[in-house]
PDB file of N, CA and C in Angstrom:
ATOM      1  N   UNK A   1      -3.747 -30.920 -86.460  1.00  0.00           N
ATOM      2  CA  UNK A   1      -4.076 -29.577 -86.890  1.00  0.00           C
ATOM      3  C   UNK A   1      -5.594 -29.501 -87.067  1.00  0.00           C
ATOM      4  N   UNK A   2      -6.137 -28.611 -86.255  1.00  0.00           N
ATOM      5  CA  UNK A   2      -7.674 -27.988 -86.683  1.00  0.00           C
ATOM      6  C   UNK A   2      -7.860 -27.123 -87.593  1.00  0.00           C
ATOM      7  N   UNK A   3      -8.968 -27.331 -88.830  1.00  0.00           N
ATOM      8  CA  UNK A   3      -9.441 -26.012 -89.206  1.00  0.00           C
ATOM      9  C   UNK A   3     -10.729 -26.004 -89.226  1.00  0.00           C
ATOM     10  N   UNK A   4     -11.057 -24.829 -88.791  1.00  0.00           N
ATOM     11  CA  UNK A   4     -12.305 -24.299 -88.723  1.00  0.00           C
ATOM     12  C   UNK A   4     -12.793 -23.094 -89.724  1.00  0.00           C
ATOM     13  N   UNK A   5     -13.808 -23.583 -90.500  1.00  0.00           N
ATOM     14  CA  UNK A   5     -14.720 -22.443 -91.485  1.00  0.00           C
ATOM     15  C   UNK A   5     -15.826 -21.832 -90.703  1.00  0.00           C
ATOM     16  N   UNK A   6     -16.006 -20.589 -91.151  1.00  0.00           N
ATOM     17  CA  UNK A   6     -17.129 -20.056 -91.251  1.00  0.00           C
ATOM     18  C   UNK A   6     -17.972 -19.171 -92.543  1.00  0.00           C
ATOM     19  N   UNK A   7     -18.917 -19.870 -92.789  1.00  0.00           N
ATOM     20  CA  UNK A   7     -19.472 -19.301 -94.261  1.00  0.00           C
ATOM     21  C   UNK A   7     -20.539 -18.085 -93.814  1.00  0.00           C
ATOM     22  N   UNK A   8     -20.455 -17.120 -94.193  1.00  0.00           N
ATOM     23  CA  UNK A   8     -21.578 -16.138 -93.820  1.00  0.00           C
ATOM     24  C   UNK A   8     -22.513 -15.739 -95.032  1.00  0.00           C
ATOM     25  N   UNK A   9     -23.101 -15.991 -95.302  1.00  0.00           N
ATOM     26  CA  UNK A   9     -24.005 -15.273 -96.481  1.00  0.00           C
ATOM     27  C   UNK A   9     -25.298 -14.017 -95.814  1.00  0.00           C
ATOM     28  N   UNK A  10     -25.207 -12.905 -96.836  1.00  0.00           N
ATOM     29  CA  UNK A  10     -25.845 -11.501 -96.621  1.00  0.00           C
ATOM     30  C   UNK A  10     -26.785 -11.548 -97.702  1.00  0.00           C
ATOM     31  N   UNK A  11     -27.579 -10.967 -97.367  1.00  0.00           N
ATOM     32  CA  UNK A  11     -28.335 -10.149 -98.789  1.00  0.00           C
ATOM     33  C   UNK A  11     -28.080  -8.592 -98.389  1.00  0.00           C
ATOM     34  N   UNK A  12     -27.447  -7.673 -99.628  1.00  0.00           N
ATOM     35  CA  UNK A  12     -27.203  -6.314 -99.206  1.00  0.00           C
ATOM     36  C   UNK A  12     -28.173  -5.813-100.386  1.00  0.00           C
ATOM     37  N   UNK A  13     -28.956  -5.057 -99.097  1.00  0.00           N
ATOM     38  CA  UNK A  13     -30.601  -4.858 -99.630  1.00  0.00           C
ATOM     39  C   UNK A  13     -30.286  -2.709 -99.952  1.00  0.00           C
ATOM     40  N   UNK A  14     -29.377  -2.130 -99.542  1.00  0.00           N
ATOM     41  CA  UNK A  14     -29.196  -0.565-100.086  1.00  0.00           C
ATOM     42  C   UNK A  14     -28.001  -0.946-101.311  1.00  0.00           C
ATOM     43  N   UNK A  15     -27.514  -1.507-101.658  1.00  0.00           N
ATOM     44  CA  UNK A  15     -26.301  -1.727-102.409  1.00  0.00           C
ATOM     45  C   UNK A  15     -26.329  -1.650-103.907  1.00  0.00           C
ATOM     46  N   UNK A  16     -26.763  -0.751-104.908  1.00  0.00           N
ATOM     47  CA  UNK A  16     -26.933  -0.640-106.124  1.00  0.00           C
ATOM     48  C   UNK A  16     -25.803  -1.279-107.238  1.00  0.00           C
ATOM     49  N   UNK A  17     -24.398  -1.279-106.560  1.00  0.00           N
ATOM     50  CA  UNK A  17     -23.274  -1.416-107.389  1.00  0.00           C
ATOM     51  C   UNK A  17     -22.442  -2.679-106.818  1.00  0.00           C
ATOM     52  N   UNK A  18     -21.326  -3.084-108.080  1.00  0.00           N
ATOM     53  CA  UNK A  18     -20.825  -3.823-107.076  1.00  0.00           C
ATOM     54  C   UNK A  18     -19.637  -2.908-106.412  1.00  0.00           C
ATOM     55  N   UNK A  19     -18.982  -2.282-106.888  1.00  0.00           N
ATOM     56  CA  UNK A  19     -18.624  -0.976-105.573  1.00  0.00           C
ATOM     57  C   UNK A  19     -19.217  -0.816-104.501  1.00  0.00           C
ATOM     58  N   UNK A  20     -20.555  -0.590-104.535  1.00  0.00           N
ATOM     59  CA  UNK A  20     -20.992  -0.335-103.024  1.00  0.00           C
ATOM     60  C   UNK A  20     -20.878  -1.795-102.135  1.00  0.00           C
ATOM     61  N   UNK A  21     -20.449  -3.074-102.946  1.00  0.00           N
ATOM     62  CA  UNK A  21     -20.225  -3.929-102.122  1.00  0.00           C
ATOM     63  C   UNK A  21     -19.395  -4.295-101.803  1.00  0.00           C
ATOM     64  N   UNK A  22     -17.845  -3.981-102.638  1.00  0.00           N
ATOM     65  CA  UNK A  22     -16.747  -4.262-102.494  1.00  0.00           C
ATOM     66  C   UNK A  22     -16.031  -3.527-101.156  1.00  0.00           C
ATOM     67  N   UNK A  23     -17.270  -2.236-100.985  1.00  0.00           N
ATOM     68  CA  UNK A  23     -16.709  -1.419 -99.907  1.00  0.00           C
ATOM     69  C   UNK A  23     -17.007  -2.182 -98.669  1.00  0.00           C
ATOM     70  N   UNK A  24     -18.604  -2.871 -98.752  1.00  0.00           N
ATOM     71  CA  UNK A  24     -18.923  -3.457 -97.427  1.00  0.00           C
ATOM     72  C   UNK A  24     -18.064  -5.038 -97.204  1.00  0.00           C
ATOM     73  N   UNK A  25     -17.762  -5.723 -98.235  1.00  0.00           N
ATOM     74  CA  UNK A  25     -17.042  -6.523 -97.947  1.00  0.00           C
ATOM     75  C   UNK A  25     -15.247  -6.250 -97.252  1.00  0.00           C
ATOM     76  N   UNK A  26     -14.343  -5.521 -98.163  1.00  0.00           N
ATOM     77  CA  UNK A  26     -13.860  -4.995 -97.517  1.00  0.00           C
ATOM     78  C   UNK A  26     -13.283  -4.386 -96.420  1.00  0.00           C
ATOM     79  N   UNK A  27     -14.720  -3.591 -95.779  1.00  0.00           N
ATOM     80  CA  UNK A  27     -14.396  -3.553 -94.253  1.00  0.00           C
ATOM     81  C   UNK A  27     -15.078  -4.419 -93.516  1.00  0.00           C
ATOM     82  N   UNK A  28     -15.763  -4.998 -93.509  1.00  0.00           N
ATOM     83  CA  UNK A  28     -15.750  -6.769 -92.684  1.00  0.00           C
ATOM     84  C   UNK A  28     -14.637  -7.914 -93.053  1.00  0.00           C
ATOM     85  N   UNK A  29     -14.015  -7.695 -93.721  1.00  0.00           N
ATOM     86  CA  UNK A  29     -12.686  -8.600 -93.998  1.00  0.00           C
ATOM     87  C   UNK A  29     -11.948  -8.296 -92.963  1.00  0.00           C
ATOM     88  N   UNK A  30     -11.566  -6.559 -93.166  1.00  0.00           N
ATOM     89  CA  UNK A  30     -10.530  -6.058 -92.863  1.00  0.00           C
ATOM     90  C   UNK A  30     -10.737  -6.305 -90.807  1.00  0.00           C
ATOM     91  N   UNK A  31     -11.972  -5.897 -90.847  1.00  0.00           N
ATOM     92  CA  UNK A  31     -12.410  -5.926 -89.038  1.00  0.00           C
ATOM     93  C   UNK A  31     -12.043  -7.176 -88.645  1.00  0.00           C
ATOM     94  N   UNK A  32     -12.298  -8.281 -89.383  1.00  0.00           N
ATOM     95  CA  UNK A  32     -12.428  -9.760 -89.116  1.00  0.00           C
ATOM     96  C   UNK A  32     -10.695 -10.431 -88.855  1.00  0.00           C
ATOM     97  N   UNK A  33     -10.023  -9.903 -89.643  1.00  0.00           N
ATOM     98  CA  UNK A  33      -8.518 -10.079 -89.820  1.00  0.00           C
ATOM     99  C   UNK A  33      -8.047  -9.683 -88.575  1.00  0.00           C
ATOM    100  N   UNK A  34      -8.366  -7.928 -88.492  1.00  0.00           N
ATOM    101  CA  UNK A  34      -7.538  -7.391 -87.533  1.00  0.00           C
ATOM    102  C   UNK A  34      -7.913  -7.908 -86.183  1.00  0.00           C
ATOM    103  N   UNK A  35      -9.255  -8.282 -85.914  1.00  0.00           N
ATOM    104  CA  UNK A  35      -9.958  -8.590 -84.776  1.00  0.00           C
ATOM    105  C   UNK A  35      -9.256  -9.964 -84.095  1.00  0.00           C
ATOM    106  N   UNK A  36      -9.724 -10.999 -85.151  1.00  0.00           N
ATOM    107  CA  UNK A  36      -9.523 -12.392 -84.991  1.00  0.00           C
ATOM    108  C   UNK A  36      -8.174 -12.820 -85.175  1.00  0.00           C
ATOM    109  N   UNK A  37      -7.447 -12.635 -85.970  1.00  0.00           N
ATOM    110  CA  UNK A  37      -6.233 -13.100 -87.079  1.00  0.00           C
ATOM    111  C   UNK A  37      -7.080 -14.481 -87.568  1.00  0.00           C
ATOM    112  N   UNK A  38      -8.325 -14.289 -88.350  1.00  0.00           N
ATOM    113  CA  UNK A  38      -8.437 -15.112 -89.899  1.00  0.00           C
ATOM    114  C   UNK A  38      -8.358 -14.309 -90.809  1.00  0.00           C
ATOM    115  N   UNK A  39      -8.634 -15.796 -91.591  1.00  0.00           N
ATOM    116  CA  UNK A  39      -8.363 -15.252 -93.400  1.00  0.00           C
ATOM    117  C   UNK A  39      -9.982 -15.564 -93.501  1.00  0.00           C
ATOM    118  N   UNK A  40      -9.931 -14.476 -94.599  1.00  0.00           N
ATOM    119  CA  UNK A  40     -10.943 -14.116 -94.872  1.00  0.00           C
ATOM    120  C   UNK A  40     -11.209 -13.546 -96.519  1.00  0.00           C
ATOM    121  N   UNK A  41     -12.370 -14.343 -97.135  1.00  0.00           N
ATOM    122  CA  UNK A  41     -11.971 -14.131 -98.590  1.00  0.00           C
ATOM    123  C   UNK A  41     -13.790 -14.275 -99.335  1.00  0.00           C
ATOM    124  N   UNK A  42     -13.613 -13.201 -99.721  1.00  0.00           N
ATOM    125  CA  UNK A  42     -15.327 -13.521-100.632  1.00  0.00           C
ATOM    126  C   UNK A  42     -15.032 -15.048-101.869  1.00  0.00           C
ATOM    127  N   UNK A  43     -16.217 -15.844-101.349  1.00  0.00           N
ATOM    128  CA  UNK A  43     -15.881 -16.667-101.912  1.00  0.00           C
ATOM    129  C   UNK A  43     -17.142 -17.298-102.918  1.00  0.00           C
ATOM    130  N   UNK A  44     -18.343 -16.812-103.525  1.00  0.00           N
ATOM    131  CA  UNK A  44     -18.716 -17.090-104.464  1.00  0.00           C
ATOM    132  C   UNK A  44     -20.077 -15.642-104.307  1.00  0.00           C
ATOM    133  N   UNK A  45     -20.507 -15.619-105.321  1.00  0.00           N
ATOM    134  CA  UNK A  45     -21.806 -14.435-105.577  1.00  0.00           C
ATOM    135  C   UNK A  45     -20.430 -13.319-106.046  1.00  0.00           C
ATOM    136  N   UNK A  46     -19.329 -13.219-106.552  1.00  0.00           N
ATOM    137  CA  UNK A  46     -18.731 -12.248-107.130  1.00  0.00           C
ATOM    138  C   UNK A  46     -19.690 -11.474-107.942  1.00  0.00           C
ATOM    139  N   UNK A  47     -20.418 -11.743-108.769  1.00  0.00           N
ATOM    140  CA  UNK A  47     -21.016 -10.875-109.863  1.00  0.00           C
ATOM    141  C   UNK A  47     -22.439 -10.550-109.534  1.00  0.00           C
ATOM    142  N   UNK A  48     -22.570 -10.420-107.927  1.00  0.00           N
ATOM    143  CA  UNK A  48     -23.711  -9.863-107.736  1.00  0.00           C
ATOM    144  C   UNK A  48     -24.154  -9.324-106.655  1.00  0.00           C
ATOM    145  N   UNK A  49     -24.686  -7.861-107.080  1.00  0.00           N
ATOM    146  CA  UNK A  49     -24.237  -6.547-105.992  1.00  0.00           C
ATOM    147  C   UNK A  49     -25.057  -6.784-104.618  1.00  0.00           C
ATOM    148  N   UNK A  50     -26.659  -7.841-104.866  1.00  0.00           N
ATOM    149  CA  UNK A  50     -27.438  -7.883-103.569  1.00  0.00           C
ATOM    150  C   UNK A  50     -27.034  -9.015-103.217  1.00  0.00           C
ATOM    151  N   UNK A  51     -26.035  -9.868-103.010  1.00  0.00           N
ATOM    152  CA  UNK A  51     -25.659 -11.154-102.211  1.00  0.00           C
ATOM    153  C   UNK A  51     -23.713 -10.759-102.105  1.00  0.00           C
ATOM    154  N   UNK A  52     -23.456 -11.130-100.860  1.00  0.00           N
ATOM    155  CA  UNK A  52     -22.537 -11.432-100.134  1.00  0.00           C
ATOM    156  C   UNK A  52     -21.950 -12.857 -98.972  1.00  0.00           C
ATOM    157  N   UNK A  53     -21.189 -13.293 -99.894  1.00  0.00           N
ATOM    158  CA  UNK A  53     -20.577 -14.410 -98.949  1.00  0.00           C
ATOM    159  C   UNK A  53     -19.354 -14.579 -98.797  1.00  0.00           C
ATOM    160  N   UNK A  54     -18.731 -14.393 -97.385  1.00  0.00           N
ATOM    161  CA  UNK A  54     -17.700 -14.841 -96.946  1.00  0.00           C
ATOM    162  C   UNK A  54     -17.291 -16.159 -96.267  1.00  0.00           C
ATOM    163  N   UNK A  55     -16.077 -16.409 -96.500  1.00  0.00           N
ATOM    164  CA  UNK A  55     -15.390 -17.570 -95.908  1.00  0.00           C
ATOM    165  C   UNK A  55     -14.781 -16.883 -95.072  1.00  0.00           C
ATOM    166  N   UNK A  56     -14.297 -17.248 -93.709  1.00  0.00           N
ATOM    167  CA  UNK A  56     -13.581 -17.353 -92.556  1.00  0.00           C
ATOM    168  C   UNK A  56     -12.852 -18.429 -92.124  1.00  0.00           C
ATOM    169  N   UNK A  57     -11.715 -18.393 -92.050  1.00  0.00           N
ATOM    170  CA  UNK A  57     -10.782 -19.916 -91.768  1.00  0.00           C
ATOM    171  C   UNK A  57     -10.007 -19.248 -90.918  1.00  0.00           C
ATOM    172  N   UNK A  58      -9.565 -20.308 -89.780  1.00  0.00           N
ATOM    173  CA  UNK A  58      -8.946 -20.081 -88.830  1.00  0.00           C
ATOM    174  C   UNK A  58      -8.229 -21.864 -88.544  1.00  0.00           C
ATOM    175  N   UNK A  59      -7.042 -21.554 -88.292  1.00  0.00           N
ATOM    176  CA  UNK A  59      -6.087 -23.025 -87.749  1.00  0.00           C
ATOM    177  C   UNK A  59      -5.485 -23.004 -86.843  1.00  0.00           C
ATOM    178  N   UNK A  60      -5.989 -24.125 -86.357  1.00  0.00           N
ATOM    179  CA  UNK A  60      -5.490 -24.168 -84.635  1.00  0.00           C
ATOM    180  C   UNK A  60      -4.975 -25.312 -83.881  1.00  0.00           C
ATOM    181  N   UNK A  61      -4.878 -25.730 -82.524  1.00  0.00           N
ATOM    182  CA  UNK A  61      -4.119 -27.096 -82.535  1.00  0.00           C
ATOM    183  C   UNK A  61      -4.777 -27.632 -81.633  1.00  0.00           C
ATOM    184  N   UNK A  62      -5.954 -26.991 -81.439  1.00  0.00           N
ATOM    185  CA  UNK A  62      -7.206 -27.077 -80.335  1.00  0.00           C
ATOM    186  C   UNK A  62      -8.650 -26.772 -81.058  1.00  0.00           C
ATOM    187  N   UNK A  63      -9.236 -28.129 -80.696  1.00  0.00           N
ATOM    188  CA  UNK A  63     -10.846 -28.006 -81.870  1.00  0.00           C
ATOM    189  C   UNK A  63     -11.617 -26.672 -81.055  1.00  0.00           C
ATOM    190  N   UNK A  64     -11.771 -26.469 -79.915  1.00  0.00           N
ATOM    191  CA  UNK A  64     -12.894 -26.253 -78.835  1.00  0.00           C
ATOM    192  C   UNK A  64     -11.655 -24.102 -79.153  1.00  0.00           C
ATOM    193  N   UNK A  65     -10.518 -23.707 -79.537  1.00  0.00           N
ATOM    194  CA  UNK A  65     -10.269 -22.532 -79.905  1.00  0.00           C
ATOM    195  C   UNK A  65     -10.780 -22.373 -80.878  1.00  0.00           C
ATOM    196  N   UNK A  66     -10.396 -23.148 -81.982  1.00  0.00           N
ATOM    197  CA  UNK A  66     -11.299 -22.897 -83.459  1.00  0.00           C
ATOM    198  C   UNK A  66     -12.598 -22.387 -83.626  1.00  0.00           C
ATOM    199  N   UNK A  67     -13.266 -23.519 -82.246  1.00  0.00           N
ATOM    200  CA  UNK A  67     -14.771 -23.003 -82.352  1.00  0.00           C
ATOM    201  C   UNK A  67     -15.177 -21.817 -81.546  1.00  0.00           C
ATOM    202  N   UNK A  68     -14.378 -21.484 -80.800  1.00  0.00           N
ATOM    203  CA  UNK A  68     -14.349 -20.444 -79.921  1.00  0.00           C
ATOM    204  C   UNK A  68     -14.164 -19.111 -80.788  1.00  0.00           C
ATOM    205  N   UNK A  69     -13.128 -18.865 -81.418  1.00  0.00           N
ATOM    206  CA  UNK A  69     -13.318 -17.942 -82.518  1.00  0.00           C
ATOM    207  C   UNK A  69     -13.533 -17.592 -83.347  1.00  0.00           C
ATOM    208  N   UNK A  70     -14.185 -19.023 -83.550  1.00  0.00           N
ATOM    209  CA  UNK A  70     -14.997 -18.529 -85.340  1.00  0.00           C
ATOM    210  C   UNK A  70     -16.789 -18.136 -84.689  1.00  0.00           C
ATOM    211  N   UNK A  71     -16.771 -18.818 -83.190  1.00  0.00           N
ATOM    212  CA  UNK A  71     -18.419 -18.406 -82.474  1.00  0.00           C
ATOM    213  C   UNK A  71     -17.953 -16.524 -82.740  1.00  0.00           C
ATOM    214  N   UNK A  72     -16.903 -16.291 -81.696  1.00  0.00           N
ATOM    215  CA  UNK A  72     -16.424 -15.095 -81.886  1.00  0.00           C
ATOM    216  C   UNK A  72     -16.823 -14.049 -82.828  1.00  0.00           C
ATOM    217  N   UNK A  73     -16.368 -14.447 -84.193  1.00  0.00           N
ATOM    218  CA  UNK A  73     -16.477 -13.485 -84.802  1.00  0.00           C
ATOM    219  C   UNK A  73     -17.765 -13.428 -85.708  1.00  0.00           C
ATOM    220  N   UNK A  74     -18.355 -14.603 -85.059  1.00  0.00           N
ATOM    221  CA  UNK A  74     -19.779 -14.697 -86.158  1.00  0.00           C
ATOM    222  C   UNK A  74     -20.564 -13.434 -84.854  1.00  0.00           C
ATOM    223  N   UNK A  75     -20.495 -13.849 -83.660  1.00  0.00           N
ATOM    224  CA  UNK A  75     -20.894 -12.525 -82.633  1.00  0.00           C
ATOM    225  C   UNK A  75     -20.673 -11.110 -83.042  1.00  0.00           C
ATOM    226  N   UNK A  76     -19.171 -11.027 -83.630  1.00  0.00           N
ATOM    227  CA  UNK A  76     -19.026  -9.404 -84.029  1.00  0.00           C
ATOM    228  C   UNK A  76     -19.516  -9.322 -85.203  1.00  0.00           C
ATOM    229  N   UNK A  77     -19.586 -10.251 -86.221  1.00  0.00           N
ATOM    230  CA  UNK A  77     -20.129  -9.760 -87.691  1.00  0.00           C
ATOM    231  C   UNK A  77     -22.182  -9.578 -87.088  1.00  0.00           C
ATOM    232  N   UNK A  78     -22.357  -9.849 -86.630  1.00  0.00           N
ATOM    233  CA  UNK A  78     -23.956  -9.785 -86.252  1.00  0.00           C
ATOM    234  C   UNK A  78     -24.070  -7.990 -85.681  1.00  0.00           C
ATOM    235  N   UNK A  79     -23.300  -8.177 -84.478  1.00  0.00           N
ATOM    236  CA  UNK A  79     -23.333  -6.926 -83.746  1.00  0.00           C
ATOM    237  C   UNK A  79     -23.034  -5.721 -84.250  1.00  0.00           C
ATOM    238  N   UNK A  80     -22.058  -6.062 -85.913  1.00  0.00           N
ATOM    239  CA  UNK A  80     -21.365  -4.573 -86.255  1.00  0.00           C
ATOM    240  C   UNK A  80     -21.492  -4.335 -87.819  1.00  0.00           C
ATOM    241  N   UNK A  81     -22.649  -5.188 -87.936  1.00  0.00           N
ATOM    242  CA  UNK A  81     -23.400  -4.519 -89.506  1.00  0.00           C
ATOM    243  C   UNK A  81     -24.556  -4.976 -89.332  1.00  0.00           C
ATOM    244  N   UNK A  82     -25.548  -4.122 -90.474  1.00  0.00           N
ATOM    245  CA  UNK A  82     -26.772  -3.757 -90.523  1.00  0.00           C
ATOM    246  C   UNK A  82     -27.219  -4.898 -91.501  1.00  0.00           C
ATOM    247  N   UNK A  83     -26.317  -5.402 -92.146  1.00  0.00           N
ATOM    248  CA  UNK A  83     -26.634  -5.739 -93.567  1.00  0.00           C
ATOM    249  C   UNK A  83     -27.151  -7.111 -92.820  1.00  0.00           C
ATOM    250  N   UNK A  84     -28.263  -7.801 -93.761  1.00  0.00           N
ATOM    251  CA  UNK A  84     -29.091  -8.705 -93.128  1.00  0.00           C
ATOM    252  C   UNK A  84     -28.134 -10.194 -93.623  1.00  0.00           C
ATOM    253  N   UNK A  85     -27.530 -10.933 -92.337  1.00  0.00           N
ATOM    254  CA  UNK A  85     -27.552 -12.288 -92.064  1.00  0.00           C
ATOM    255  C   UNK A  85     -28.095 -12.940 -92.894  1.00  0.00           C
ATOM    256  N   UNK A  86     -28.145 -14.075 -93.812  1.00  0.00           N
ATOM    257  CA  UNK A  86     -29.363 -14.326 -93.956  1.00  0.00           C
ATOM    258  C   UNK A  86     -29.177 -16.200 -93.540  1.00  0.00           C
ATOM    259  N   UNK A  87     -27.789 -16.583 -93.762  1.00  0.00           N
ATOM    260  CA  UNK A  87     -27.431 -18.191 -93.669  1.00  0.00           C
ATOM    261  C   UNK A  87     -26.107 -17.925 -92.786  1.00  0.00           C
ATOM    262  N   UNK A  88     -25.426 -18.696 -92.102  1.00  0.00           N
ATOM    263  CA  UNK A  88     -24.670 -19.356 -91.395  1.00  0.00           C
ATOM    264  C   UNK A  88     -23.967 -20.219 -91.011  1.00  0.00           C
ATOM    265  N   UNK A  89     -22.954 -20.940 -91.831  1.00  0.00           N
ATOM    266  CA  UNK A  89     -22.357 -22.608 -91.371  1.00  0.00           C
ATOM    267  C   UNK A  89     -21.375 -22.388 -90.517  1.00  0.00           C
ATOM    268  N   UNK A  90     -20.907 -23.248 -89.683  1.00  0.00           N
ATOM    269  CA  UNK A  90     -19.202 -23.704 -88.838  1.00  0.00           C
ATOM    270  C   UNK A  90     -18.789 -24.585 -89.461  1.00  0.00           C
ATOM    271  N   UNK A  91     -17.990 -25.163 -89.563  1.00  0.00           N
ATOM    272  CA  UNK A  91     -17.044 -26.880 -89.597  1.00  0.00           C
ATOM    273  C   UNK A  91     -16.180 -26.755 -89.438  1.00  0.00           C
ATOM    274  N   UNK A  92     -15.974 -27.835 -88.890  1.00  0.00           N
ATOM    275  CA  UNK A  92     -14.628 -28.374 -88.038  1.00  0.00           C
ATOM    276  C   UNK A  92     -13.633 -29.054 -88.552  1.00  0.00           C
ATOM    277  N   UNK A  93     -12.584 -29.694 -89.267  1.00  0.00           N
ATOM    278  CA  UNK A  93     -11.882 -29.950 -89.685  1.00  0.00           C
ATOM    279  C   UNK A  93     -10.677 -30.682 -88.970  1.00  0.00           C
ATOM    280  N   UNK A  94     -10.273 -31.888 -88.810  1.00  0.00           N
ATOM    281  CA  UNK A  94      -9.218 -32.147 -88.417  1.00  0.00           C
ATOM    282  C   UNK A  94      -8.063 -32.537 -89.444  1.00  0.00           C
ATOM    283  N   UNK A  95      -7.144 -31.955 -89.834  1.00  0.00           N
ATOM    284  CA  UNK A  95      -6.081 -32.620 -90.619  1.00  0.00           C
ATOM    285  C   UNK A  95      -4.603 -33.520 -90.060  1.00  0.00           C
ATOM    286  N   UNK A  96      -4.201 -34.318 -90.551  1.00  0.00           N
ATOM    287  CA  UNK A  96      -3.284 -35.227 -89.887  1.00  0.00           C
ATOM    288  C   UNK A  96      -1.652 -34.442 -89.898  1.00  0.00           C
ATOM    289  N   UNK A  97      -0.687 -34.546 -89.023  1.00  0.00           N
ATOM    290  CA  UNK A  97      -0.157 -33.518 -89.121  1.00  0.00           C
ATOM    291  C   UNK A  97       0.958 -34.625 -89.425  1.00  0.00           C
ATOM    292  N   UNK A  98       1.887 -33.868 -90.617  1.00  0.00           N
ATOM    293  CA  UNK A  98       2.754 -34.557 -91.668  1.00  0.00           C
ATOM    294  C   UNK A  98       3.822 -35.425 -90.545  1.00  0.00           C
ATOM    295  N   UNK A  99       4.139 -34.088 -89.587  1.00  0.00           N
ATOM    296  CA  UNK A  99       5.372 -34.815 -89.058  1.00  0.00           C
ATOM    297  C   UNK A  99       5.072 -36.398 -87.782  1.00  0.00           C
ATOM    298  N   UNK A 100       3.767 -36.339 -87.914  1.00  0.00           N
ATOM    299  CA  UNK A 100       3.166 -37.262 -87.281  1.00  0.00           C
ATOM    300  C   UNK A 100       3.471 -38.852 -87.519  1.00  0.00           C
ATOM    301  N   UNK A 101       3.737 -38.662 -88.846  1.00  0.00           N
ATOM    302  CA  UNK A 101       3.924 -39.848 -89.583  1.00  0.00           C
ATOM    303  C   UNK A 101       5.574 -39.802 -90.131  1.00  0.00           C
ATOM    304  N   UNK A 102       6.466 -39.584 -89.789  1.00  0.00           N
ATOM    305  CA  UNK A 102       7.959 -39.153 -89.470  1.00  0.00           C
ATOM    306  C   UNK A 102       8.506 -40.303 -88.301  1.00  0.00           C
TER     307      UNK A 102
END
């Protein structure tokens, strides 16, 4: 079993509230889900309205798909918001698969 992360971190530089960020997170979750089928989950900077970071996980049974769609959707999160990029990770993950050892 493969898993593959992708960490995205933003600075959201118009965003006064954390409402106004819950909205922009939100619909990049929601695009990212429907687009890709990952999960997708804000995963630390909760309590603060000018930083945004998401996790992206995707599992697969092929390393070279994993990386293929997590390249993927780091392409559409670039192309389909304004809000500034500012960091970027991948990793790759191999886990041993239970029935392997059966």
């Amino acid at each position: 079993m493969i898993i593959g992360t992708l960490t995205l971190r933003f600075r959201l530089h118009a965003v006064r509230s954390l409402k106004g960020k819950r909205q922009i997170a939100s619909s990049l979750k929601q695009k990212l889900r429907n687009r890709f089928n990952v999960s997708v989950s804000e995963i630390c900077a909760q309590d603060s309205h000018d930083r945004l970071v998401l996790g992206v996980v995707t599992v697969s049974n092929d390393t070279r798909h994993a990386q293929s769609t997590l390249s993927k959707a780091l392409d559409f999160v670039q192309s389909s918001t304004s809000e500034e990029l500012m960091d970027t990770s991948v990793e790759i993950f191999s886990a041993d698969d239970p029935s392997d050892t059966l």
